[in-house]
N, C-alpha and C. Protein backbone atom coordinates (compact mmCIF):
# COMPACT_ATOMS: atom_id res chain seq x y z
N UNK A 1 19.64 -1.50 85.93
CA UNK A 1 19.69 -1.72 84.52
C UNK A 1 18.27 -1.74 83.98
N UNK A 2 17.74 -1.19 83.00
CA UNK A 2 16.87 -0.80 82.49
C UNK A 2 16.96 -1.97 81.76
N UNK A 3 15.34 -2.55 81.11
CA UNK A 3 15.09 -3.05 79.80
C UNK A 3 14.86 -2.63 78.55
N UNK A 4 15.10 -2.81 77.91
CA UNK A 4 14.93 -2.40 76.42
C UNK A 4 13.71 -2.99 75.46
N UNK A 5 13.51 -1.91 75.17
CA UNK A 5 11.62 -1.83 74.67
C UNK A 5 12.06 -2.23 73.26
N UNK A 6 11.55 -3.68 72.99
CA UNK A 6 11.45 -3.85 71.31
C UNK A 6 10.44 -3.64 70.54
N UNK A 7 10.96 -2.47 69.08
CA UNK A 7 9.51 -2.63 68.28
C UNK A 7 9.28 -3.64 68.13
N UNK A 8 7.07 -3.91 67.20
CA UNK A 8 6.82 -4.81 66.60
C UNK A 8 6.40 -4.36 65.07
N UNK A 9 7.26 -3.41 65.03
CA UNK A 9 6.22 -3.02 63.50
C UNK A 9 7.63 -1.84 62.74
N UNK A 10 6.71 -1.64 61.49
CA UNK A 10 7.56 -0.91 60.57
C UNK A 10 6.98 0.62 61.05
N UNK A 11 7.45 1.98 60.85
CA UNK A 11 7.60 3.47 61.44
C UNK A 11 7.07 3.44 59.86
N UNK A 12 6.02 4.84 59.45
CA UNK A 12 5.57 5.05 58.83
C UNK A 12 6.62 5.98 57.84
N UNK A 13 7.01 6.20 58.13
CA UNK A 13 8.81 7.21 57.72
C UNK A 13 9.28 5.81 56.67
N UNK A 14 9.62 4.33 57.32
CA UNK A 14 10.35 3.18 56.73
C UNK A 14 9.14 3.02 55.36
N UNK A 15 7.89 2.70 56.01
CA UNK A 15 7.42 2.07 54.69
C UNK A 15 7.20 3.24 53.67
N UNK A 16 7.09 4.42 54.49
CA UNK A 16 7.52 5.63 52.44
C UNK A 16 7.79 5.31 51.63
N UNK A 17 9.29 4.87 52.26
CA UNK A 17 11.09 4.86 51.68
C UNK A 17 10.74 3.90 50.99
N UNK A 18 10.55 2.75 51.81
CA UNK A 18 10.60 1.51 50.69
C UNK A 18 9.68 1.58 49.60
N UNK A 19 8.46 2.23 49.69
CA UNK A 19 7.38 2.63 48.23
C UNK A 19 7.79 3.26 47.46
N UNK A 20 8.84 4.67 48.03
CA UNK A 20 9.13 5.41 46.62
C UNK A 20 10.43 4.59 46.41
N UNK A 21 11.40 4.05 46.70
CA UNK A 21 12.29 2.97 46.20
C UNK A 21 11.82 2.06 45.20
N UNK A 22 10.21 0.99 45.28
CA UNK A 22 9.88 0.58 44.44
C UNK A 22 9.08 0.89 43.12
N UNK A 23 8.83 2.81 43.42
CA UNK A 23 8.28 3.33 42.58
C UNK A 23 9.09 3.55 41.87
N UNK A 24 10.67 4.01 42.05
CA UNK A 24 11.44 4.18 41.23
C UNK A 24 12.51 2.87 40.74
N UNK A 25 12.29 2.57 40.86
CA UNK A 25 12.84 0.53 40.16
C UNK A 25 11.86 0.09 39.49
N UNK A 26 10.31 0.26 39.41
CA UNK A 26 9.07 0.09 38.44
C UNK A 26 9.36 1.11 37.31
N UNK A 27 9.26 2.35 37.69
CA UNK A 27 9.69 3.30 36.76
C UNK A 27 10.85 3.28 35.27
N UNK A 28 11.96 2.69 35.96
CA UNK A 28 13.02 2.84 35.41
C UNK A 28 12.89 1.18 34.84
N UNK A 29 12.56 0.11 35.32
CA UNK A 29 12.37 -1.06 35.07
C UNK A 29 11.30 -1.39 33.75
N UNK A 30 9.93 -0.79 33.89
CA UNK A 30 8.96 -1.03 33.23
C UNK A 30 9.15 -0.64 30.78
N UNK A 31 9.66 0.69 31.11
CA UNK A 31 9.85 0.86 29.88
C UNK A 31 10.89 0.29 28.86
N UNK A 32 12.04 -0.21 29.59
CA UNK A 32 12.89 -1.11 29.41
C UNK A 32 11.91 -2.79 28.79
N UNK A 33 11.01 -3.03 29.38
CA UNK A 33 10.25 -4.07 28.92
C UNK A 33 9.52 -3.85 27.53
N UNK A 34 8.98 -2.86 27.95
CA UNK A 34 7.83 -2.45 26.61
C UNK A 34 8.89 -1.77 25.31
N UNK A 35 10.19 -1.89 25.72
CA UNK A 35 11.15 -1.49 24.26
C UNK A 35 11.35 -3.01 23.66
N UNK A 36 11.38 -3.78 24.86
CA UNK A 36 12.22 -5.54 24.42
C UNK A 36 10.63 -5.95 23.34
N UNK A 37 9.89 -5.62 24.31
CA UNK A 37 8.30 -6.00 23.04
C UNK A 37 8.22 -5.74 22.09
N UNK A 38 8.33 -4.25 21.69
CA UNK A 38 8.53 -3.97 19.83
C UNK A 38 9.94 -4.10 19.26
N UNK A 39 10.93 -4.82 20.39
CA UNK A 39 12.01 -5.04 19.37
C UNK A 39 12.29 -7.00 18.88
N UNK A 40 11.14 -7.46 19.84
CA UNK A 40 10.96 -8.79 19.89
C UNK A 40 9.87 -9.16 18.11
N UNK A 41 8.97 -7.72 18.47
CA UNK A 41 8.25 -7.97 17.05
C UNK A 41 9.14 -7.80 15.92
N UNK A 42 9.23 -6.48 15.85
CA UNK A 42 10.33 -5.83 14.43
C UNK A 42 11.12 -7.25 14.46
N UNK A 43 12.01 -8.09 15.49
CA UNK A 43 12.55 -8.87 14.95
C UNK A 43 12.15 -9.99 14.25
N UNK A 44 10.89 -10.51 14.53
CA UNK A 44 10.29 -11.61 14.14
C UNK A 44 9.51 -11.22 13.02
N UNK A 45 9.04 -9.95 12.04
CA UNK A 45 9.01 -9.39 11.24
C UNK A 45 9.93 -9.66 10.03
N UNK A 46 11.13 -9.32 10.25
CA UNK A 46 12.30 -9.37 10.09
C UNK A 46 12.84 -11.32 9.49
N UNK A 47 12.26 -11.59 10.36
CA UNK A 47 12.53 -13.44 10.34
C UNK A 47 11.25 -13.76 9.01
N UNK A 48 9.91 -13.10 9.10
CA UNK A 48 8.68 -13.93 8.77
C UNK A 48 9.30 -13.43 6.84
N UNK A 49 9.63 -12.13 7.04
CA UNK A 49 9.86 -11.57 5.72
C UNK A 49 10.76 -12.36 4.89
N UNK A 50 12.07 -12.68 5.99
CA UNK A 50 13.38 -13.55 5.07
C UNK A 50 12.80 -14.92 4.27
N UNK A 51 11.59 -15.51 5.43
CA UNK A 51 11.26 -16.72 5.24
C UNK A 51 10.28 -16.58 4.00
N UNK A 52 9.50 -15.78 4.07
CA UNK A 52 8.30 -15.55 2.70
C UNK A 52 9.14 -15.45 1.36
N UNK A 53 10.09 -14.50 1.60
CA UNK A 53 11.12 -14.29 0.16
C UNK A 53 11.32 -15.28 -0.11
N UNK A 54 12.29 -16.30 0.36
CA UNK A 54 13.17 -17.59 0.44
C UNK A 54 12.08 -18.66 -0.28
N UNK A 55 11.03 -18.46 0.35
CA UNK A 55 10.11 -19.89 -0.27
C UNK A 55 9.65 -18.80 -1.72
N UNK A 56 8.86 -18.04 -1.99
CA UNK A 56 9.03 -17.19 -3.21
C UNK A 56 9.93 -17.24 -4.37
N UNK A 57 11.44 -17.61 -3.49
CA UNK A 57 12.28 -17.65 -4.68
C UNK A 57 12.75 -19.04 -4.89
N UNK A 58 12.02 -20.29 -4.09
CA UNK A 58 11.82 -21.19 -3.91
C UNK A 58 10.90 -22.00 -5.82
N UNK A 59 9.62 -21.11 -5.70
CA UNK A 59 8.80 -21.22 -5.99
C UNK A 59 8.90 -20.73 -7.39
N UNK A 60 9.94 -19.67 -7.63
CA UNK A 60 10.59 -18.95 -8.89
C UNK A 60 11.07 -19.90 -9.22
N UNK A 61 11.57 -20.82 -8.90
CA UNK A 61 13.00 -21.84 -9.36
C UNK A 61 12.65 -22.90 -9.84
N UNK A 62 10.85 -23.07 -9.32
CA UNK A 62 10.47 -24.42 -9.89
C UNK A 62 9.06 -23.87 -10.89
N UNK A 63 9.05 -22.50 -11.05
CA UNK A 63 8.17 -22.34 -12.12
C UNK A 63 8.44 -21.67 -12.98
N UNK A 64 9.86 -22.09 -13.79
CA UNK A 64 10.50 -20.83 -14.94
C UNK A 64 10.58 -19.75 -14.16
N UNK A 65 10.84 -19.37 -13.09
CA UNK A 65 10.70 -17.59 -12.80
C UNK A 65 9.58 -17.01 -12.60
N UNK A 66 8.67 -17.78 -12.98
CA UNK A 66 7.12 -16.82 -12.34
C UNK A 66 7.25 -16.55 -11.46
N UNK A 67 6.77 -15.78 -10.81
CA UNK A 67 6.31 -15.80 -9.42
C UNK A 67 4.76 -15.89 -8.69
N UNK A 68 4.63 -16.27 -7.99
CA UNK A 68 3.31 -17.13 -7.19
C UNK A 68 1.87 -15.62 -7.60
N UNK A 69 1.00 -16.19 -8.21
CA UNK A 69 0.09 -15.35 -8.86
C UNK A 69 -0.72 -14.66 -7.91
N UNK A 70 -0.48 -15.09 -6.53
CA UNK A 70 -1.11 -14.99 -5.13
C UNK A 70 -0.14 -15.23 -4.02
N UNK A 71 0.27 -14.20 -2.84
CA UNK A 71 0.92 -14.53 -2.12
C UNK A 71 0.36 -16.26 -1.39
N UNK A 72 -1.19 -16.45 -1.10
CA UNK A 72 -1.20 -17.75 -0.51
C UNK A 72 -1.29 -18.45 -1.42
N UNK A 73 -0.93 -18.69 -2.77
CA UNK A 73 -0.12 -19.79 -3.28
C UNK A 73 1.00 -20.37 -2.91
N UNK A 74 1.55 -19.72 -1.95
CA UNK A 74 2.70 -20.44 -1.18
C UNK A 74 2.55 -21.76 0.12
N UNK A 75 1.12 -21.60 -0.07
CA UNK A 75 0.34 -22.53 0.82
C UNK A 75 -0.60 -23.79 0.47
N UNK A 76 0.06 -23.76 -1.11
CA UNK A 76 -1.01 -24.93 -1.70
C UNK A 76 0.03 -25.67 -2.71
N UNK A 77 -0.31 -26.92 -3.11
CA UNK A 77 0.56 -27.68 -4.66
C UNK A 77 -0.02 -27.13 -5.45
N UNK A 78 0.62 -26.76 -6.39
CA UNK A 78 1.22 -26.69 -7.96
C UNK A 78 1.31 -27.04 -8.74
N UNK A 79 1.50 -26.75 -10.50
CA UNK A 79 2.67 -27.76 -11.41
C UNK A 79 2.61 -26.93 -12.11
N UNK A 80 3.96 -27.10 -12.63
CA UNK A 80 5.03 -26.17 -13.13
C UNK A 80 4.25 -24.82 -13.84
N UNK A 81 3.43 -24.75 -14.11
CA UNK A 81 2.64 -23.57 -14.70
C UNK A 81 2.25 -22.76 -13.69
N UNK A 82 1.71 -23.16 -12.67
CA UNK A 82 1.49 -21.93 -11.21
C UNK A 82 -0.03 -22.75 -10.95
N UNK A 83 -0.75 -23.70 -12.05
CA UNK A 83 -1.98 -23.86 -11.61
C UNK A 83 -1.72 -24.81 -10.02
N UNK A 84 -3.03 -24.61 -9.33
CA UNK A 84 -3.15 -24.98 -8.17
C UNK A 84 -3.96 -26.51 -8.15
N UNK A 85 -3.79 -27.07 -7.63
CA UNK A 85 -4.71 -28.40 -7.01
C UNK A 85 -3.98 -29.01 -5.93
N UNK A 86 -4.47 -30.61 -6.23
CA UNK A 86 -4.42 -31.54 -5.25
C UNK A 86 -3.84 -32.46 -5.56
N UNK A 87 -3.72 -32.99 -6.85
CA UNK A 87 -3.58 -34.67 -6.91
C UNK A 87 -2.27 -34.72 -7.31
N UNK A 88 -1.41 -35.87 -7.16
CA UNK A 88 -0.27 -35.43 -8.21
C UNK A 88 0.42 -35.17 -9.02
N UNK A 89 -0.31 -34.61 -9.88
CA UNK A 89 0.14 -33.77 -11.21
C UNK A 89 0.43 -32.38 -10.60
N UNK A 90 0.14 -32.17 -9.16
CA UNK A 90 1.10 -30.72 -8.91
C UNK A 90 1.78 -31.29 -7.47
N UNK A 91 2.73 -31.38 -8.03
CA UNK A 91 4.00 -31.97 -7.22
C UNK A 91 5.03 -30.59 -6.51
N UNK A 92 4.49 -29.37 -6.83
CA UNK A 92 5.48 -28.69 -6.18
C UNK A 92 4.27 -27.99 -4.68
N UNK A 93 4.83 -27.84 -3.78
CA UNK A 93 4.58 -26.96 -2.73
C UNK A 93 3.75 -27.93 -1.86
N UNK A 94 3.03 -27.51 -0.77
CA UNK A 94 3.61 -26.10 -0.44
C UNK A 94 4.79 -25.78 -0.01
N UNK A 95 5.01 -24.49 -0.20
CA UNK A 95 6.19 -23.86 0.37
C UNK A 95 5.59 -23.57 1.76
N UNK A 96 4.65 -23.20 2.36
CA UNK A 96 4.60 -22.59 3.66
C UNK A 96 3.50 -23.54 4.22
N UNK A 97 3.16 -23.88 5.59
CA UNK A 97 1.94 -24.39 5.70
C UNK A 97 0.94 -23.34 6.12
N UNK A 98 1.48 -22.44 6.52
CA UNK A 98 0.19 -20.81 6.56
C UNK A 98 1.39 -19.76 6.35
N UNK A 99 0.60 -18.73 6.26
CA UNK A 99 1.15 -17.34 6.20
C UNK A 99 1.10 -16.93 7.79
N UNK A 100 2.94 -16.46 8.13
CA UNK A 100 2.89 -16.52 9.15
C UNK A 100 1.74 -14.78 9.56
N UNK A 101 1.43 -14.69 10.67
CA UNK A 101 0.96 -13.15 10.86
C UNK A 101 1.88 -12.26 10.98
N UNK A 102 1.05 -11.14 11.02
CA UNK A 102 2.01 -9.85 11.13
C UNK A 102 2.05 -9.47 12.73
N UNK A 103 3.33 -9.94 13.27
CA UNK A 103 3.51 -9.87 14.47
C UNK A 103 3.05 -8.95 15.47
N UNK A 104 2.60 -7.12 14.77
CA UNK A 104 1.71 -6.29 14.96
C UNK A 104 0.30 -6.29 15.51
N UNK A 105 -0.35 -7.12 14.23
CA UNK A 105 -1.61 -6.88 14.02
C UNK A 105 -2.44 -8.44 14.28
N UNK A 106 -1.45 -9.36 14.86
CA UNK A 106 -1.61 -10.52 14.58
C UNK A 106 -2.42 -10.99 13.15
N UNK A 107 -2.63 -10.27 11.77
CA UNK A 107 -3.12 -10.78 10.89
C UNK A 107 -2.43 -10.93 9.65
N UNK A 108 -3.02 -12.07 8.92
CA UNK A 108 -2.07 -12.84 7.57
C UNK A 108 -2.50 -12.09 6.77
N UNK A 109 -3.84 -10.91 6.60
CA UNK A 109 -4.29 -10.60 5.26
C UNK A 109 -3.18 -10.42 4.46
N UNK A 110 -3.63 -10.23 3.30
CA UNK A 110 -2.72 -10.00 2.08
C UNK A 110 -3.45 -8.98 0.87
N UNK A 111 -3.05 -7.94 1.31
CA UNK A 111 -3.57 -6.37 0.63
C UNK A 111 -2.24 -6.38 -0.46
N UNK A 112 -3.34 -6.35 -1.83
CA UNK A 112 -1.94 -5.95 -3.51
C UNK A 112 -1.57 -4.53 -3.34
N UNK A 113 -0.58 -4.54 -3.26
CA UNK A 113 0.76 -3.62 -3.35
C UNK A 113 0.35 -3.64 -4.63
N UNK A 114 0.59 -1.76 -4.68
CA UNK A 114 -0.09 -1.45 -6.57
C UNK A 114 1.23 -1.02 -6.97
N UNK A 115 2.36 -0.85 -6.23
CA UNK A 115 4.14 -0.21 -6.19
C UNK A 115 4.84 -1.35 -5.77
N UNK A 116 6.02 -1.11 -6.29
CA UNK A 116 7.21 -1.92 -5.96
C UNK A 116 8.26 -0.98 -6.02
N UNK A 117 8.96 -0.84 -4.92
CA UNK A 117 7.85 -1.16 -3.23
C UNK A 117 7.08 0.09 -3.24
N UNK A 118 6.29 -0.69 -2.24
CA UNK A 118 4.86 0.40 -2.25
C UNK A 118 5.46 1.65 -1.12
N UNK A 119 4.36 2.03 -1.61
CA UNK A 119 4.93 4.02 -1.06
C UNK A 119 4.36 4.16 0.25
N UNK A 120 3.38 3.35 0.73
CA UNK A 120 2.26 3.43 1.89
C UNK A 120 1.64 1.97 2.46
N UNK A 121 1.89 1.79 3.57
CA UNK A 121 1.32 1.00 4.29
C UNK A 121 -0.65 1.33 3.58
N UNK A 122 -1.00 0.48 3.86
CA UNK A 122 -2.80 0.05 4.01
C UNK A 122 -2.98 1.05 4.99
N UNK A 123 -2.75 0.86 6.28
CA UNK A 123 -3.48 1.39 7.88
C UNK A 123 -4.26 0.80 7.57
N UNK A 124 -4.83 -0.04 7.62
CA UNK A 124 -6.13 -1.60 8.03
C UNK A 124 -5.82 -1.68 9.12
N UNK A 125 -6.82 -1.88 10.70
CA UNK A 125 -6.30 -2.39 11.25
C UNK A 125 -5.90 -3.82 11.72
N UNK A 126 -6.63 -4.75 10.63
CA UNK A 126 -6.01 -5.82 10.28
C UNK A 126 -4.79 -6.46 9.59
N UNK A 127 -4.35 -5.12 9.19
CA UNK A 127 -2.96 -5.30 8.04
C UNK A 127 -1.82 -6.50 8.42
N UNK A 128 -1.81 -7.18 7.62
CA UNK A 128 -0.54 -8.21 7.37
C UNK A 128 0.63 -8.02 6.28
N UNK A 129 0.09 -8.08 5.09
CA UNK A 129 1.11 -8.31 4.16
C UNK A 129 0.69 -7.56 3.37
N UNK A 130 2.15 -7.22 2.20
CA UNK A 130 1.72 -6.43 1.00
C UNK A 130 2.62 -7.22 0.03
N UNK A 131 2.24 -7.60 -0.57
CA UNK A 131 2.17 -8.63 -2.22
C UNK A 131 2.11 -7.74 -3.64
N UNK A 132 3.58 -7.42 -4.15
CA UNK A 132 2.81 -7.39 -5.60
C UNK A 132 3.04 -8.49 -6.75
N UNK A 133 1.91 -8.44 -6.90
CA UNK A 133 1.91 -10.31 -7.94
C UNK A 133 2.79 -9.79 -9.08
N UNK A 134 3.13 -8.77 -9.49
CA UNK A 134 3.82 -8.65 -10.59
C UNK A 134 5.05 -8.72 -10.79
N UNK A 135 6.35 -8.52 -9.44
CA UNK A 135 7.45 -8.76 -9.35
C UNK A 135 7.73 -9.75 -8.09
N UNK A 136 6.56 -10.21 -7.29
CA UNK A 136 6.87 -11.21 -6.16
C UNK A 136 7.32 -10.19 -4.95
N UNK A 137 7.20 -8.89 -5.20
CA UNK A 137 8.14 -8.65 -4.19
C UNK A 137 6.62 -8.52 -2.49
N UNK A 138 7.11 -8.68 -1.23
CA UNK A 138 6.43 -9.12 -0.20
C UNK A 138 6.56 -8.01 0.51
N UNK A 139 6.05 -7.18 1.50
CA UNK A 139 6.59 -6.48 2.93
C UNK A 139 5.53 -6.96 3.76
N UNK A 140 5.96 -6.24 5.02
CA UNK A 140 5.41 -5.85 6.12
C UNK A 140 4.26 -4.66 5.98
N UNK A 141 2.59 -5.08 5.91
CA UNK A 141 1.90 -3.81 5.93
C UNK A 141 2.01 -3.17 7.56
N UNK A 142 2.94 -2.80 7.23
CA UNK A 142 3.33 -1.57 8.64
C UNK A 142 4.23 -0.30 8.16
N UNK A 143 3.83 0.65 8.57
CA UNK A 143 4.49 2.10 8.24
C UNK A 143 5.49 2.41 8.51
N UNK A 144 6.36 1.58 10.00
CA UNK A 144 7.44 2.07 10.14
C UNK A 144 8.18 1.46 9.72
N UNK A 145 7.81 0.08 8.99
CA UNK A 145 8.79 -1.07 8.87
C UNK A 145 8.84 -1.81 7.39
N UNK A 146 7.78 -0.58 6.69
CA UNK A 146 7.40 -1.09 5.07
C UNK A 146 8.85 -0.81 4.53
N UNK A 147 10.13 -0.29 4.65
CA UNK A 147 10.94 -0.18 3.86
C UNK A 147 11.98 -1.69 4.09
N UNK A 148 11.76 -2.41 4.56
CA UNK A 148 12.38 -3.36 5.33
C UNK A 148 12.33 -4.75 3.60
């Protein structure tokens, strides 16, 4: 009766297999991630926008209908006229404690929208927001998502 010779190692044939196996599970795995990322932004886009309107029309309700003469007037007190201070004779706001960012560009700027709604993103590459003080209305300075 003969003994039987045990390997100690992996055959260069095995560890291929198992590399192009994990090349193709990275492959097919990886872009699946980087879709969940811009659909994680667009959604939170989506959230920052509902929330900016909402305090806006917040802000309509307690100033006759104006609307905020500055998008970051939504970040300071008030009274009833739109003027801004501190003490309490402006008893309304804030509505927001910052302007959230643009989930994109990570930035709050706030570029005037000369349209409602505007026809064109900025391309800044700081772009946040587009504000027109004249009807309140808010977007996303982003190109694919300014109709939103």
């Amino acid at each position: 009766m003969s003994k039987s010779h045990k390997r100690g190692g992996f055959t260069l044939v095995e560890v291929l297999i198992v590399v192009v196996i994990m090349a193709i599970l990275a492959a097919t795995i990886i872009p699946q991630f980087s879709d969940s990322t811009k659909d994680a932004k667009n959604n939170t886009s989506k959230f920052n926008l509902h929330t900016i309107r909402s305090q806006i029309e917040l802000y309509k309700s307690q100033h006759d209908g104006k609307v905020p003469a500055a998008l970051d007037d939504l970040t300071k007190k008030t009274n009833s006229s739109g003027a801004v201070g501190t003490t309490s004779a402006f008893p309304y706001g804030p509505y927001l404690q910052e302007l959230p960012p643009n989930p994109f560009t990570g930035s709050a700027k706030i570029t005037a929208a000369s349209t409602n709604p505007p026809t064109a993103a900025s391309g800044a590459t700081d772009a946040g927001w587009l504000y027109h003080a004249t009807s309140g209305g808010v977007w996303i300075d982003n190109a694919d998502l300014l109709t939103e």
